[in-house]
N, C-alpha and C. Protein backbone atom coordinates (compact mmCIF):
# COMPACT_ATOMS: atom_id res chain seq x y z
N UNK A 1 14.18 0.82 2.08
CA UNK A 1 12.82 0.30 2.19
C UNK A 1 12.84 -0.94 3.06
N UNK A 2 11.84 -0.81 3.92
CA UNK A 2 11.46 -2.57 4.78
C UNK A 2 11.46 -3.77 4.35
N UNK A 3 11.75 -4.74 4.45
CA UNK A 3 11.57 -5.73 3.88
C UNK A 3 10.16 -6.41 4.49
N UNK A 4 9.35 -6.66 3.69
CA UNK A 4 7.57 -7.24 4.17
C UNK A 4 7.96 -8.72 3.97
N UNK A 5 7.98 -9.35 4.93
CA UNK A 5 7.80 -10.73 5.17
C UNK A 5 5.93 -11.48 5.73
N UNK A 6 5.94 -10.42 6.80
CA UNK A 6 4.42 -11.06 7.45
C UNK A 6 4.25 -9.93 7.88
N UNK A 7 2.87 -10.11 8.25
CA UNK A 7 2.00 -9.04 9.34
C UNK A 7 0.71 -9.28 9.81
N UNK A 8 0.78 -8.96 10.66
CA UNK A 8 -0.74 -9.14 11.15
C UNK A 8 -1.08 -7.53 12.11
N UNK A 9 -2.27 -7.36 11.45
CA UNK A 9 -2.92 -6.06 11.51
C UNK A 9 -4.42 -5.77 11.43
N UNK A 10 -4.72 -4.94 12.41
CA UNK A 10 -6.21 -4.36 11.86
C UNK A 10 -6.23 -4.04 10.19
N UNK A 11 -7.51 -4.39 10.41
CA UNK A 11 -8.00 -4.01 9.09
C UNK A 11 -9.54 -2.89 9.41
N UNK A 12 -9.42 -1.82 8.37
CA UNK A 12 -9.47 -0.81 8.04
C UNK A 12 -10.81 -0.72 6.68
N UNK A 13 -11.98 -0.71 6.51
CA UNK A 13 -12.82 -0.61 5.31
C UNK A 13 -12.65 0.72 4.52
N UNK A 14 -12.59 0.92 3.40
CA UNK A 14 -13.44 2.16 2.54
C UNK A 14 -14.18 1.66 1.75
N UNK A 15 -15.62 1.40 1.68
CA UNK A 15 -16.81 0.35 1.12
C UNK A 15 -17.00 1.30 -0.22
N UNK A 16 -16.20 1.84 -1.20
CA UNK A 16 -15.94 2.49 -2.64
C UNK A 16 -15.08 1.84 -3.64
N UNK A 17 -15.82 2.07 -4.44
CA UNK A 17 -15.81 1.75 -5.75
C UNK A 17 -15.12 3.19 -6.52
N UNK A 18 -13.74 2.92 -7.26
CA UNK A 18 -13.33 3.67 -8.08
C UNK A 18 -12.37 4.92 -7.12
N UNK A 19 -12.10 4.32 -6.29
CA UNK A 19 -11.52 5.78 -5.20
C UNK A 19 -10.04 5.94 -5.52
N UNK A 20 -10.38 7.40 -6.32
CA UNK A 20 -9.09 8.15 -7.05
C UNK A 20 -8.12 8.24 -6.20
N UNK A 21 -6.70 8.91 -6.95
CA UNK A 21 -5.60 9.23 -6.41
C UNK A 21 -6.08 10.85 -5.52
N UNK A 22 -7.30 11.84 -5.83
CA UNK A 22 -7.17 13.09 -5.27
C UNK A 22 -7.87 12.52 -4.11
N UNK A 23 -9.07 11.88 -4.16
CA UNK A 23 -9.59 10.95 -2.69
C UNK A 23 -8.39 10.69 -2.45
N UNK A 24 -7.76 9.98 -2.57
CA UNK A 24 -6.84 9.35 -1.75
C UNK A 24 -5.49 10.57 -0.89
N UNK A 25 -5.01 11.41 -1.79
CA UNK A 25 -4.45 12.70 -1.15
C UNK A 25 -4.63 13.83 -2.18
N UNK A 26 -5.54 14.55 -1.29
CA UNK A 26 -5.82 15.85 -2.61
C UNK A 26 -4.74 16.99 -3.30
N UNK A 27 -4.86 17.08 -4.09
CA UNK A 27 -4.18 18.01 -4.88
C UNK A 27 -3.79 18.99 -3.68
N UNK A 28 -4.11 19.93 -3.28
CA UNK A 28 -4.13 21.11 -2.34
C UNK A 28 -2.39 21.05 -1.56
N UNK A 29 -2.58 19.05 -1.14
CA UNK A 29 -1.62 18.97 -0.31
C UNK A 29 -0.19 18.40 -0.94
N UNK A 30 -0.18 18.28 -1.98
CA UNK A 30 1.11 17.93 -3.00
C UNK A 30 2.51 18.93 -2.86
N UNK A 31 2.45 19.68 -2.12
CA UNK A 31 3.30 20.81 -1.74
C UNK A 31 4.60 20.48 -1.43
N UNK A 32 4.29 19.63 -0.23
CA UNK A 32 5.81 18.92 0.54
C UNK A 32 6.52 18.19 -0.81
N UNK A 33 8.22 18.41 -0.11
CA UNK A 33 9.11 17.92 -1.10
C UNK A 33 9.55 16.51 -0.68
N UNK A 34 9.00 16.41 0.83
CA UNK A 34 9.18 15.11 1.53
C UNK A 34 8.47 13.95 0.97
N UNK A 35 8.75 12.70 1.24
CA UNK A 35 7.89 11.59 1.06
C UNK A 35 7.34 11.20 2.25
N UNK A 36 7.38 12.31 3.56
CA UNK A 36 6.51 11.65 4.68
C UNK A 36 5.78 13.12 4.96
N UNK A 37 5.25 12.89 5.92
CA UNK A 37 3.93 13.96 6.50
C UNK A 37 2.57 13.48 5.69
N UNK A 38 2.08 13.08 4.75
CA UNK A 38 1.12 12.97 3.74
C UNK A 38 0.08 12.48 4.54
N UNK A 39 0.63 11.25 5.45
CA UNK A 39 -0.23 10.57 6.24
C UNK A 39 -1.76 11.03 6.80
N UNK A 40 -1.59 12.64 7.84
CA UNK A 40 -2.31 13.54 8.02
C UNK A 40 -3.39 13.70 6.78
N UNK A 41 -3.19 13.74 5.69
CA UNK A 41 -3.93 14.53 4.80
C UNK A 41 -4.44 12.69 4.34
N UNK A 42 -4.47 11.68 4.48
CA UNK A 42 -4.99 10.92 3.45
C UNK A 42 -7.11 10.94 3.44
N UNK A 43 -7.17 10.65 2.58
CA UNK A 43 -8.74 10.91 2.57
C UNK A 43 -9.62 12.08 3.13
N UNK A 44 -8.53 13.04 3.57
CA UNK A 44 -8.80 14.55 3.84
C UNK A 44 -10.42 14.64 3.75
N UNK A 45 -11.09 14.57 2.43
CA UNK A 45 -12.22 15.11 2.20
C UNK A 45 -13.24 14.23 2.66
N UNK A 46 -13.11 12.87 2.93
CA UNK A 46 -14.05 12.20 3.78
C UNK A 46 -13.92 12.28 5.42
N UNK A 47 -12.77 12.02 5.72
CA UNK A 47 -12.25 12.16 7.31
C UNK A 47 -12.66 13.48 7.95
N UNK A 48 -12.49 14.43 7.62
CA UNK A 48 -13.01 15.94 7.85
C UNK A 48 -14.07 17.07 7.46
N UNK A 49 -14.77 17.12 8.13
CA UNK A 49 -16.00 17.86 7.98
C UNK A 49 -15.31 19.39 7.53
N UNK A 50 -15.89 20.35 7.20
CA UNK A 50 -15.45 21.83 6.68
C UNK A 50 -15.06 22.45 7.52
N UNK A 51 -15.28 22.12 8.74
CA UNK A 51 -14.62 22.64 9.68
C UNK A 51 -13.37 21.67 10.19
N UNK A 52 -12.75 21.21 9.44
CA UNK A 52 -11.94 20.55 10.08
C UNK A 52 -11.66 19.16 10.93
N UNK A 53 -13.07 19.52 11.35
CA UNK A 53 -13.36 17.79 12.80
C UNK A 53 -13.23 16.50 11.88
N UNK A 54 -13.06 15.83 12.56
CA UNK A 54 -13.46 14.28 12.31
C UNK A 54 -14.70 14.45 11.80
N UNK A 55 -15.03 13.51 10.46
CA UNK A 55 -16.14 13.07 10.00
C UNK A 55 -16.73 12.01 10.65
N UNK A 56 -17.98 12.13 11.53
CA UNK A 56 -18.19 10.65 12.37
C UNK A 56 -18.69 9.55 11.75
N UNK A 57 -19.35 10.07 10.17
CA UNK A 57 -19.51 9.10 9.15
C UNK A 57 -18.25 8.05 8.36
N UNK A 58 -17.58 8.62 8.58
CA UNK A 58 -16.29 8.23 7.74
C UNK A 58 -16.23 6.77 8.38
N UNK A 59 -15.93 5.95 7.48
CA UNK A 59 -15.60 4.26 8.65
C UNK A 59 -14.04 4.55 9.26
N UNK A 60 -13.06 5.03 8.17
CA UNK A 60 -12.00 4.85 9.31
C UNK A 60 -11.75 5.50 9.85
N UNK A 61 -12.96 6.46 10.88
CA UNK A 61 -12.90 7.64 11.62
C UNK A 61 -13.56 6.57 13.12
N UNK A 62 -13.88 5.89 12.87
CA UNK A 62 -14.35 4.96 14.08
C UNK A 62 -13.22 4.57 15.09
N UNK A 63 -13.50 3.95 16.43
CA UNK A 63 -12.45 3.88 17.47
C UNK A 63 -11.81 2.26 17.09
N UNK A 64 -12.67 1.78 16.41
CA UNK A 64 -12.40 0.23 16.25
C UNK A 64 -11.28 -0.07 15.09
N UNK A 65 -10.85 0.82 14.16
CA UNK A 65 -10.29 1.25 13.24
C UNK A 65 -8.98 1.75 13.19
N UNK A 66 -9.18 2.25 14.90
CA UNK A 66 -7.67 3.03 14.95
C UNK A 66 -6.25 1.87 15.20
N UNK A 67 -4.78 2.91 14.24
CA UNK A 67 -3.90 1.71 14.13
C UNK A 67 -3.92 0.95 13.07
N UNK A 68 -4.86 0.67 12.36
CA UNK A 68 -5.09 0.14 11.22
C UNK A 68 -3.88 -0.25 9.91
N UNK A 69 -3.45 -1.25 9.89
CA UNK A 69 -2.44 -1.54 8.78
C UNK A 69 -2.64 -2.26 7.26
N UNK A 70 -3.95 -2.70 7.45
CA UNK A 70 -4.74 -3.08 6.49
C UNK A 70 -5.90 -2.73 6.07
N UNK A 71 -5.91 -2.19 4.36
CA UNK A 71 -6.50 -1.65 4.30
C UNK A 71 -7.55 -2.10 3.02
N UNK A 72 -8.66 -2.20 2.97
CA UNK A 72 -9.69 -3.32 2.14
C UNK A 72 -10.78 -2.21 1.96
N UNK A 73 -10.95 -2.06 0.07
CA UNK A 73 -11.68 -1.26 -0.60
C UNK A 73 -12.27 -1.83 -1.99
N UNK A 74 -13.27 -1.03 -2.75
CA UNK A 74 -13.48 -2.19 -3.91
C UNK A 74 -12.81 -1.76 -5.16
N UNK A 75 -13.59 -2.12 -5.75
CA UNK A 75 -12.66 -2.51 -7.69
C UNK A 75 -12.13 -0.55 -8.02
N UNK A 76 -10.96 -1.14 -8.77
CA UNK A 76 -10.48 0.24 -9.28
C UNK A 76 -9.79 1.33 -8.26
N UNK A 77 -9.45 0.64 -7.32
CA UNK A 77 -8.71 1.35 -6.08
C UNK A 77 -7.75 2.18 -6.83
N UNK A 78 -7.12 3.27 -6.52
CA UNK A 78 -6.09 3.87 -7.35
C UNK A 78 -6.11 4.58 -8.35
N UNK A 79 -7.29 5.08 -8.81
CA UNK A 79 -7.65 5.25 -10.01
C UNK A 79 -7.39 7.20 -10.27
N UNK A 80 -7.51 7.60 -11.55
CA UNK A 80 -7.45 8.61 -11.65
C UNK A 80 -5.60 9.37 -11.95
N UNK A 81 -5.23 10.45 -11.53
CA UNK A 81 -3.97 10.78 -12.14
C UNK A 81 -2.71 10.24 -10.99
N UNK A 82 -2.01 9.80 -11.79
CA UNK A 82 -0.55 8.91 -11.10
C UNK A 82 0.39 9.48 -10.42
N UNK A 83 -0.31 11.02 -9.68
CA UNK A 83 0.55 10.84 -8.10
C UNK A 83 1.17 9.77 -7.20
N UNK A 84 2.45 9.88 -7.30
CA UNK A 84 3.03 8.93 -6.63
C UNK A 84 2.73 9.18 -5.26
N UNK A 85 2.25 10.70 -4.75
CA UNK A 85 1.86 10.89 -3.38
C UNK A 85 0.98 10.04 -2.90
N UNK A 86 -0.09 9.14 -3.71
CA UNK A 86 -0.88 8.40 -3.00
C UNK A 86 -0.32 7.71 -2.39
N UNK A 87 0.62 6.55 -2.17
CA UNK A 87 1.15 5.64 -2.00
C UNK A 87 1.67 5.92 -1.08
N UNK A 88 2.24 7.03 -0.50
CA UNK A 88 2.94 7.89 -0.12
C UNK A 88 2.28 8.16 1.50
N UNK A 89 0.74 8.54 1.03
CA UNK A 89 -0.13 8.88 2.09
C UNK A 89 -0.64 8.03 2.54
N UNK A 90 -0.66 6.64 2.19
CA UNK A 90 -1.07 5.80 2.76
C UNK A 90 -0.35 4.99 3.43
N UNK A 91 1.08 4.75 2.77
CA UNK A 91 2.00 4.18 3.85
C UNK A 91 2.28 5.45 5.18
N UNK A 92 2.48 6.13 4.88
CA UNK A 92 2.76 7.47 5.92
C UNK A 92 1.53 6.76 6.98
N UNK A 93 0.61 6.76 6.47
CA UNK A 93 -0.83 6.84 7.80
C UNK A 93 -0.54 5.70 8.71
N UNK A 94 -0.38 4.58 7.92
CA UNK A 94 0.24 3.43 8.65
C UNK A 94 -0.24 2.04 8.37
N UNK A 95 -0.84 2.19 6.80
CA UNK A 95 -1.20 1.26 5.83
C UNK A 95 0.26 0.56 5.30
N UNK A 96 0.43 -1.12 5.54
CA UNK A 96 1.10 -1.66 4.51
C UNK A 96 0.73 -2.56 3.46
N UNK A 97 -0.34 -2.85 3.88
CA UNK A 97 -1.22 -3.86 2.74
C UNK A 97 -2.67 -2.45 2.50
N UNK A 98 -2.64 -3.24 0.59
CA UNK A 98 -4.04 -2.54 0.21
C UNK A 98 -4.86 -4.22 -0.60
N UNK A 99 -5.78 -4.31 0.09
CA UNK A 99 -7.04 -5.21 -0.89
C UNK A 99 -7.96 -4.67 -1.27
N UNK A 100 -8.25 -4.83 -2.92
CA UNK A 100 -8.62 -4.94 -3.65
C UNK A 100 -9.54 -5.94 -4.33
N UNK A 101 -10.70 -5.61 -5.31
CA UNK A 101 -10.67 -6.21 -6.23
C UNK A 101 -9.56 -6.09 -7.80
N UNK A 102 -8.90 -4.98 -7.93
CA UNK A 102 -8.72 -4.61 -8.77
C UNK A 102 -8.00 -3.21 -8.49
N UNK A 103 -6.78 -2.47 -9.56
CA UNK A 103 -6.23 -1.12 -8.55
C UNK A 103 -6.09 -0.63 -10.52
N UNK A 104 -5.78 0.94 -10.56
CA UNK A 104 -5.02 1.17 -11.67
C UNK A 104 -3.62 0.99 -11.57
N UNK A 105 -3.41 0.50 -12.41
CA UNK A 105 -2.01 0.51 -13.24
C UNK A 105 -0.87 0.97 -12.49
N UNK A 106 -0.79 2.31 -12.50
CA UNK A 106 0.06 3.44 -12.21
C UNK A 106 0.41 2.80 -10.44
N UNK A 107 -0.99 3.13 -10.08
CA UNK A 107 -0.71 3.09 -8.36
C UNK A 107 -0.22 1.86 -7.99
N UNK A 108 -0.66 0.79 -8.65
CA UNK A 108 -0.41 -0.58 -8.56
C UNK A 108 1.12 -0.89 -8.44
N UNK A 109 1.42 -0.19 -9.17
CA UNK A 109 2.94 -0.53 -9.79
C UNK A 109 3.57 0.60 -8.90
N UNK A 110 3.20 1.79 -8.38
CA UNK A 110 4.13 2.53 -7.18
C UNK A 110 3.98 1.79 -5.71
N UNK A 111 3.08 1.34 -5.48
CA UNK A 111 2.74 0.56 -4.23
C UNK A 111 3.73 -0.38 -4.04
N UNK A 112 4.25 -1.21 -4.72
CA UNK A 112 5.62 -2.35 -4.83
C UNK A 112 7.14 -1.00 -4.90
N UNK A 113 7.11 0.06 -5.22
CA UNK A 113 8.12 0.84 -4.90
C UNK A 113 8.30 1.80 -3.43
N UNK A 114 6.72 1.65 -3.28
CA UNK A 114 7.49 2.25 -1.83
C UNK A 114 6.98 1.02 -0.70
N UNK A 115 7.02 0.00 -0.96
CA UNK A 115 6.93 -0.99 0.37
C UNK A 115 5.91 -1.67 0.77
N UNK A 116 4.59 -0.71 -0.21
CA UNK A 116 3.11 -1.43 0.08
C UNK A 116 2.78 -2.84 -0.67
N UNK A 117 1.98 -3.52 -0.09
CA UNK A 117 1.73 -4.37 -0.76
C UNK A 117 0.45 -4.58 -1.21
N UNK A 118 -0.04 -4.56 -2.54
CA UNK A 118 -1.67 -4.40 -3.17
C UNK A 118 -1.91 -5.99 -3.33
N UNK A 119 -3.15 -6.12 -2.90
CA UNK A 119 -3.51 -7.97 -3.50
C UNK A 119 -4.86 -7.58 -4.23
N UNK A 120 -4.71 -8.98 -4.44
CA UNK A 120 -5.74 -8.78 -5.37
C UNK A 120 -6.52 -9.97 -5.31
N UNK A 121 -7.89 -9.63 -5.14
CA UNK A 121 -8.70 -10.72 -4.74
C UNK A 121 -10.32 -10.59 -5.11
N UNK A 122 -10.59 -11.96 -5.65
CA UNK A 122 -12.02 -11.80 -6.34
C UNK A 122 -12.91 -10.93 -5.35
N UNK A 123 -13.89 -10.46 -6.06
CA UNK A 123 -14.92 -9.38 -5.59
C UNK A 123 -15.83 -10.27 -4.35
N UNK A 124 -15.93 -11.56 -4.69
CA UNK A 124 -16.53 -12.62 -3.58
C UNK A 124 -15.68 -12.64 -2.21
N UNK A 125 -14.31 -12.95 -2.67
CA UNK A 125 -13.64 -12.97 -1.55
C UNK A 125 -13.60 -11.10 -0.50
N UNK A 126 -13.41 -10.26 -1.47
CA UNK A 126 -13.52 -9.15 -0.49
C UNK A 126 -14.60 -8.93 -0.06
N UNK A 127 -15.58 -9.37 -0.56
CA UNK A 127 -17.37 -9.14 0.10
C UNK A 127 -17.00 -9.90 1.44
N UNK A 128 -16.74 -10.63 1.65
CA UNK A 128 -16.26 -11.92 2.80
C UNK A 128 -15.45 -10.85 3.69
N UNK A 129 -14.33 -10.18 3.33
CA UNK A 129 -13.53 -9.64 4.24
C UNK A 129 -14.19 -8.50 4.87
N UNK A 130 -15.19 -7.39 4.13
CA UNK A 130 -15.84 -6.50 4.61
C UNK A 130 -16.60 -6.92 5.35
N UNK A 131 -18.03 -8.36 5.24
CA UNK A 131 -18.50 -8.35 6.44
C UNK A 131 -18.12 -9.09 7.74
N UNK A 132 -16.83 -9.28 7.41
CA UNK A 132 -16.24 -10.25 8.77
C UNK A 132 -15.65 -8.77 9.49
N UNK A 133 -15.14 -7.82 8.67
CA UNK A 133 -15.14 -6.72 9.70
C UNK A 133 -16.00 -6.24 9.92
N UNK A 134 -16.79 -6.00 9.56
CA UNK A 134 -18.23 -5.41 10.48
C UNK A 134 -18.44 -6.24 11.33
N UNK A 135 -18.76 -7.73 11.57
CA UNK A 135 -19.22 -8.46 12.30
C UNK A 135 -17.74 -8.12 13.63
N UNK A 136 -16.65 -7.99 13.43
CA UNK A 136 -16.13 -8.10 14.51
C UNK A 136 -14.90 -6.98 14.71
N UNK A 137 -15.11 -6.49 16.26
CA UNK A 137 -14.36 -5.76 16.71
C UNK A 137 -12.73 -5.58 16.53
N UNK A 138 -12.23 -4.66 16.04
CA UNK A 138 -10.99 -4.71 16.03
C UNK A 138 -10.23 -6.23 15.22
N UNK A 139 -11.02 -6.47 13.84
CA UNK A 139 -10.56 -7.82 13.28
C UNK A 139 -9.22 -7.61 12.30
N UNK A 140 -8.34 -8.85 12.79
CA UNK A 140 -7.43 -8.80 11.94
C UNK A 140 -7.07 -9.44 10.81
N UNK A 141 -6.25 -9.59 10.09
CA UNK A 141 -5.61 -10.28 9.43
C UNK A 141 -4.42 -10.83 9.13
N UNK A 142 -3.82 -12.03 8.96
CA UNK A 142 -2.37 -11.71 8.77
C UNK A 142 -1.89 -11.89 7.55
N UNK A 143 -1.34 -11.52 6.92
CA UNK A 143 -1.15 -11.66 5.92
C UNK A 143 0.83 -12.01 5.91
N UNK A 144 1.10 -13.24 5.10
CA UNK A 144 2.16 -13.73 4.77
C UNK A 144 2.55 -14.01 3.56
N UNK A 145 3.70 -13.23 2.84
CA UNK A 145 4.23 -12.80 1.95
C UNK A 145 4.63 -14.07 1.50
N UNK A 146 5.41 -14.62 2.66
CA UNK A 146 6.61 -15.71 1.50
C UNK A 146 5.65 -16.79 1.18
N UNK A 147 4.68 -17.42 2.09
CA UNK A 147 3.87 -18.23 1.28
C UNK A 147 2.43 -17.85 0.85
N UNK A 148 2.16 -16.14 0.89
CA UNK A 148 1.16 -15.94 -0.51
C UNK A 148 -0.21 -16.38 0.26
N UNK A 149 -0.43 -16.07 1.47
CA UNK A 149 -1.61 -16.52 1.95
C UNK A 149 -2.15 -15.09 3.11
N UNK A 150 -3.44 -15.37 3.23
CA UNK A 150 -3.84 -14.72 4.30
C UNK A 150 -4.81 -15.07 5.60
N UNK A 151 -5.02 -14.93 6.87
CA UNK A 151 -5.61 -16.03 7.11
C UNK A 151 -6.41 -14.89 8.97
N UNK A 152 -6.87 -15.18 9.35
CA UNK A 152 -8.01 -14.64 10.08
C UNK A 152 -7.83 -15.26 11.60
N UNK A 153 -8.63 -15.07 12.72
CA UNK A 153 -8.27 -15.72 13.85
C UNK A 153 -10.02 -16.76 13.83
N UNK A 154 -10.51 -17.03 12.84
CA UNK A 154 -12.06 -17.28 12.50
C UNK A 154 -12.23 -18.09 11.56
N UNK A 155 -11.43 -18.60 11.08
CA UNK A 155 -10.82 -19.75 9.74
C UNK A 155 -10.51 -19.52 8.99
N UNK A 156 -10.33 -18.20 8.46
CA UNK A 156 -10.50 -17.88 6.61
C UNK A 156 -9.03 -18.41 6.39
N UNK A 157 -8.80 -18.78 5.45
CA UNK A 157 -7.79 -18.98 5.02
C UNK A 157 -7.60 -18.62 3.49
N UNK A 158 -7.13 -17.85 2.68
CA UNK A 158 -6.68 -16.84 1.31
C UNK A 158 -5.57 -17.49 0.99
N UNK A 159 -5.56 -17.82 -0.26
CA UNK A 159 -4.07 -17.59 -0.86
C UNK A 159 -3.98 -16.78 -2.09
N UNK A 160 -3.40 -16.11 -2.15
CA UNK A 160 -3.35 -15.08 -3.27
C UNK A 160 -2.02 -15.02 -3.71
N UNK A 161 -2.29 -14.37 -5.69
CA UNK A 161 -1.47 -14.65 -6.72
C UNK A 161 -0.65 -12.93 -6.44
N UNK A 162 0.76 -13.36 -7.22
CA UNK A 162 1.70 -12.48 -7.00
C UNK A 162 2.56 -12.76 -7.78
N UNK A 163 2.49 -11.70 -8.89
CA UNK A 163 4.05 -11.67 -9.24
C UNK A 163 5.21 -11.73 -8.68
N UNK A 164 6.21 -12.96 -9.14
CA UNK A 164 7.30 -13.21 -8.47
C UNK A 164 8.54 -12.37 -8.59
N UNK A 165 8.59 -11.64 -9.58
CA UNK A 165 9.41 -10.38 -9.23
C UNK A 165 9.15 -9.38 -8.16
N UNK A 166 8.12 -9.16 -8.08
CA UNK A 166 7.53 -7.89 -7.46
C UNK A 166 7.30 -8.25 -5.91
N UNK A 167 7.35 -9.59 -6.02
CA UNK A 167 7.58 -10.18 -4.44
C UNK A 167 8.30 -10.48 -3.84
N UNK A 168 9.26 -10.41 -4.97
CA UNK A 168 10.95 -9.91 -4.71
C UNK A 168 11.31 -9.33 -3.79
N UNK A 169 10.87 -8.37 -4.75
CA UNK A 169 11.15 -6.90 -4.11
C UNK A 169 10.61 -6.68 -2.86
N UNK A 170 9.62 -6.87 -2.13
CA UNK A 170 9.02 -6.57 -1.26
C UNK A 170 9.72 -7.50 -0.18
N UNK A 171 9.80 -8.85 -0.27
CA UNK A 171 10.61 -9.70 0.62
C UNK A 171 11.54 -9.48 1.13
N UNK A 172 12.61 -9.10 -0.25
CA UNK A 172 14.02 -8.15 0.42
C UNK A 172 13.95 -6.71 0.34
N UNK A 173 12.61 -6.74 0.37
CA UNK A 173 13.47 -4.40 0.77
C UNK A 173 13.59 -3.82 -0.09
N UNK A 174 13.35 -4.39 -1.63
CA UNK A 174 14.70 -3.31 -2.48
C UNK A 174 13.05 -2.52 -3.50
N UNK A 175 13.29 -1.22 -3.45
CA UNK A 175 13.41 -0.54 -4.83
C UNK A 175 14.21 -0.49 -6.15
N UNK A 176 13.52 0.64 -6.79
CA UNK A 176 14.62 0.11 -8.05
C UNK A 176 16.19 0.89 -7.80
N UNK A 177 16.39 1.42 -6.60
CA UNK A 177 17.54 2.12 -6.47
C UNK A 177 18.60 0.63 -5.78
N UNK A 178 17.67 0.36 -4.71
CA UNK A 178 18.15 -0.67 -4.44
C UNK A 178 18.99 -1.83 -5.05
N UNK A 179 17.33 -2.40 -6.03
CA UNK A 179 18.05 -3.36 -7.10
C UNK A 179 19.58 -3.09 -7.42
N UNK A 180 19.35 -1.36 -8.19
CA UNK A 180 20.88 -1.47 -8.81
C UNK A 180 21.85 -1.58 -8.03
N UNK A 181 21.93 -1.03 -6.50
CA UNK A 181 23.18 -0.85 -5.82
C UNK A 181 23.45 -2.54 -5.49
N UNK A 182 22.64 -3.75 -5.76
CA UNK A 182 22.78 -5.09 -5.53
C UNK A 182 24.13 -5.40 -6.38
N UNK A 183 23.90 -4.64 -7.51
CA UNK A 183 25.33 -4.86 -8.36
C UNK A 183 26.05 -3.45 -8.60
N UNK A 184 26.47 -3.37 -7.42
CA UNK A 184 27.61 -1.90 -7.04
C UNK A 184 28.97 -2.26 -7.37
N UNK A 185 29.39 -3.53 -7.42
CA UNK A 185 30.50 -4.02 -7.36
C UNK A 185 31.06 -4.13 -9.02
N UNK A 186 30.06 -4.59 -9.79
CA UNK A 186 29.91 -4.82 -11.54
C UNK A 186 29.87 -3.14 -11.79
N UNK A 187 29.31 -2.46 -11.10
CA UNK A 187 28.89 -1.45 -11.88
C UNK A 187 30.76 -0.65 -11.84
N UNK A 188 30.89 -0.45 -10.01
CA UNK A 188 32.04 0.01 -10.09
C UNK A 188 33.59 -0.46 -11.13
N UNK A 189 33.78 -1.74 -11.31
CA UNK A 189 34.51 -2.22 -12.48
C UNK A 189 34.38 -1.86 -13.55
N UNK A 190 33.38 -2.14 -14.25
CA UNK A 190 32.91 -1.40 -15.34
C UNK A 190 33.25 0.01 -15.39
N UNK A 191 32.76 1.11 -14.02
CA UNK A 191 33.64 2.19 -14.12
C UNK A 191 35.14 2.77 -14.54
N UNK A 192 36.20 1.58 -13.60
CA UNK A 192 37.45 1.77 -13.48
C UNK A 192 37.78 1.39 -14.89
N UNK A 193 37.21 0.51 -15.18
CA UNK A 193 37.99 0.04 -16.44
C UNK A 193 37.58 1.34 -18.00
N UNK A 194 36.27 1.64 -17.75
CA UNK A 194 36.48 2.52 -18.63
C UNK A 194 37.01 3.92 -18.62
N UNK A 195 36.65 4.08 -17.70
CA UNK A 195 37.72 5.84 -17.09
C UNK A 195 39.22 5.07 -17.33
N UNK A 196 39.38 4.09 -17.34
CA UNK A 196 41.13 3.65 -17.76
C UNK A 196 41.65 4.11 -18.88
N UNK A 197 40.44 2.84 -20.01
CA UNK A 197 40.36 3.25 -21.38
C UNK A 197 40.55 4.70 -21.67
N UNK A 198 39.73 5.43 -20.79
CA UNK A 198 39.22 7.00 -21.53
C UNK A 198 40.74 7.56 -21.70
N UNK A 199 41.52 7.32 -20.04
CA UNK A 199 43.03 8.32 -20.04
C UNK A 199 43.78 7.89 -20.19
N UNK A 200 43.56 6.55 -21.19
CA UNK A 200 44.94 6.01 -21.44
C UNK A 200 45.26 5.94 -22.82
């Protein structure tokens, strides 16, 4: 996994409230054994009309949108059954930050395992971020991990709360596979010595 230090990126709207894990990648496409391709399919049912095309309603179907690494939606982001594919389809697309007012549980807590980073920020403050993207073309954000802030080319300046484990993790790279191989060295001792015990 990457290690997220900073970024600065378009930002990306979905102006919804409560947008599930099947919004987010539908059931249909859960097939792959991979953790990449998903990308294609995220928001499937808004992005694509029945025939397939681009939805020209969709916001992140717009030209101003494209590239997009940040991604800003409202309360209850995540919601619904705990496909880890969501997380999945959204980093795939080329999302590494998700803002929020608020996410479920489940997704919240897979988003810090595969590399994304969810914030979380009063419903005032994201009202602020949605119409500064509307008001402007191709607007970014940057967002910086190690000191917990986010900040605009227009003044805004954010600082947002974060669990310090979980920002851990994201700083240096590691999953929980990771974590453990940090102590490969304890673990392997512990091995030798008891396979000793066992044949001796």
């Amino acid at each position: 996994m990457d290690a997220f230090t900073k970024l600065t990126g378009i930002v990306a709207p979905v102006d919804r409230v409560n947008v599930d894990t099947d919004a987010i990648i539908p059931k249909q496409f859960l097939k792959r054994i991979e953790r990449t391709g998903f990308g294609q399919f995220l928001f499937y049912e808004w992005r694509f009309d029945e025939a397939g095309q681009d939805n020209p309603t969709f916001e992140m179907n717009k030209p101003r949108y494209q590239g997009a690494s940040v991604l800003i939606s409202r309360a209850n982001f995540g919601c619904g059954s705990s496909r880890e594919h969501a997380p999945w389809a959204i980093l795939d697309y080329g999302f590494k930050v998700v803002i929020s007012p608020s996410y479920a549980d489940i997704f919240y807590n897979n988003c810090f395992k595969n590399g994304i980073l969810p914030i979380k920020l009063s419903e005032s403050q994201v009202d602020e971020l949605f119409k500064r993207t509307a008001e402007h073309d191709g607007y970014q954000l940057t967002v910086d991990l190690e000191n917990n802030k986010l900040n605009d080319n227009y003044g805004l300046e954010i600082t947002f709360e974060l669990d310090e484990h979980r920002r851990q993790f994201l700083l240096q790279g590691l999953d929980d596979i990771g974590l453990t191989l940090q102590h490969a060295d304890e673990i392997t001792a512990y091995e030798e010595l008891h396979a000793a015990k066992l044949f001796s």
